[in-house]
Protein backbone atom coordinates (compact mmCIF):
# COMPACT_ATOMS: atom_id res chain seq x y z
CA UNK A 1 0.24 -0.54 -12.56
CA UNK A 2 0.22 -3.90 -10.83
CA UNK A 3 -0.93 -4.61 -7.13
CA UNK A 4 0.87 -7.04 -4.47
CA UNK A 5 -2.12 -6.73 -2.19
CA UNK A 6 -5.67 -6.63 -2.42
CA UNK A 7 -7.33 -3.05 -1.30
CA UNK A 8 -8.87 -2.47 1.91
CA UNK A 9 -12.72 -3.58 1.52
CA UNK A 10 -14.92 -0.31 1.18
CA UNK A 11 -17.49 -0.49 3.43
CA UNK A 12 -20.69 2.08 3.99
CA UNK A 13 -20.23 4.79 6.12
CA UNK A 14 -22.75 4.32 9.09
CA UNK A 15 -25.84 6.50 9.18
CA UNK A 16 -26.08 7.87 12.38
CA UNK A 17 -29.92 8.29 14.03
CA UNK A 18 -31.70 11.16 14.99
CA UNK A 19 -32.48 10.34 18.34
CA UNK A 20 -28.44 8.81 18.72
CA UNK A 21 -26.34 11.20 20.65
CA UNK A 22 -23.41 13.21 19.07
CA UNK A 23 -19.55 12.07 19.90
CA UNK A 24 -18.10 14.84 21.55
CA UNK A 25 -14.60 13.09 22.25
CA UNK A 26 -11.43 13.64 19.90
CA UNK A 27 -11.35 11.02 17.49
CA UNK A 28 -8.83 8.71 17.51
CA UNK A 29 -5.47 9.10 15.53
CA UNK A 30 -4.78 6.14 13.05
CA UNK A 31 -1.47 5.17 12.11
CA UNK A 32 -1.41 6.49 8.29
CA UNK A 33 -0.73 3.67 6.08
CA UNK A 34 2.92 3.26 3.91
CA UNK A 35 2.78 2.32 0.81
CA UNK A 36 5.52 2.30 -1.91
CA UNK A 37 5.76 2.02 -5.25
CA UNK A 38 8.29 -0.09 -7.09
CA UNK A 39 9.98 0.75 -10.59
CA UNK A 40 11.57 -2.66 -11.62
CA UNK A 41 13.84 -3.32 -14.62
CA UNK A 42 13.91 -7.07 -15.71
CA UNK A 43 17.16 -8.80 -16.89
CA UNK A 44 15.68 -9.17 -20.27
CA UNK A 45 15.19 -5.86 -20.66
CA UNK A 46 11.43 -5.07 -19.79
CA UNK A 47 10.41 -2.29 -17.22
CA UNK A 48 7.45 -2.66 -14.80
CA UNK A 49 6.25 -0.34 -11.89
CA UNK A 50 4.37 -2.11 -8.82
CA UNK A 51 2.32 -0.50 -6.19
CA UNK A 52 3.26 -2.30 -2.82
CA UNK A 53 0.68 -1.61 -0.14
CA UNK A 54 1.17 -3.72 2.33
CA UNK A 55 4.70 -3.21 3.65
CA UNK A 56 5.58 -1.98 7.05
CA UNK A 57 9.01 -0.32 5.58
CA UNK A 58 11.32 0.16 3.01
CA UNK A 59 13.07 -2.96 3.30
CA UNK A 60 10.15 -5.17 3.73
CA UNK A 61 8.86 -3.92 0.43
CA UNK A 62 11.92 -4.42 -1.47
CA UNK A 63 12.13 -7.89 -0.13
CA UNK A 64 9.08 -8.40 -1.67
CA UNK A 65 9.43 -7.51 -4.67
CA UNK A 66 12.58 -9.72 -5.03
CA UNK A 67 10.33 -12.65 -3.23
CA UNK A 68 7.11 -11.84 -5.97
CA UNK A 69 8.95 -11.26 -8.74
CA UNK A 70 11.81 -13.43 -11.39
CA UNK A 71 14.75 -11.91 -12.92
CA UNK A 72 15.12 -8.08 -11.28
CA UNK A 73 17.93 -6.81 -12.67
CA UNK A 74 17.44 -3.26 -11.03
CA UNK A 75 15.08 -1.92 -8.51
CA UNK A 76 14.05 1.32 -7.46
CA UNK A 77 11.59 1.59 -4.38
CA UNK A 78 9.75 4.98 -2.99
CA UNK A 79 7.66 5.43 -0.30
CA UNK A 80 4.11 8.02 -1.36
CA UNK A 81 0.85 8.91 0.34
């Protein structure tokens, strides 16, 4: 499967100390991420599927597949977690 963005960086998770106090407070809510994937038929025949992670909606990834890629013939475009 092919990528139009690079992955988030993967970073340690911090070790807390002993003598550091414990966060009582809700933690914050982040915004889940979209990402779609792409099933894309070429005019000369050849199939591809692309993972598109850094669209803000459906339309913004199918414009970029039609920006990234030559030739689409046909393009089908889901949204998964």
């Amino acid at each position: 499967m092919h990528r139009f963005a690079e992955s988030d960086v993967l970073r340690e998770p911090e070790l807390a100390s002993s003598s550091s106090k414990r966060n009582t407070s809700t933690p914050r809510r982040t915004r889940s991420r979209l990402r779609f994937i792409a099933a894309v038929r070429f005019a000369n025949g050849q199939r591809g599927n692309f993972s598109i992670d850094n669209a803000h909606d459906l339309e913004e990834a199918r414009r970029m597949v039609f920006d990234e890629l030559e030739e689409v013939a046909t393009v089908l475009i889901t949204s998964y977690r």
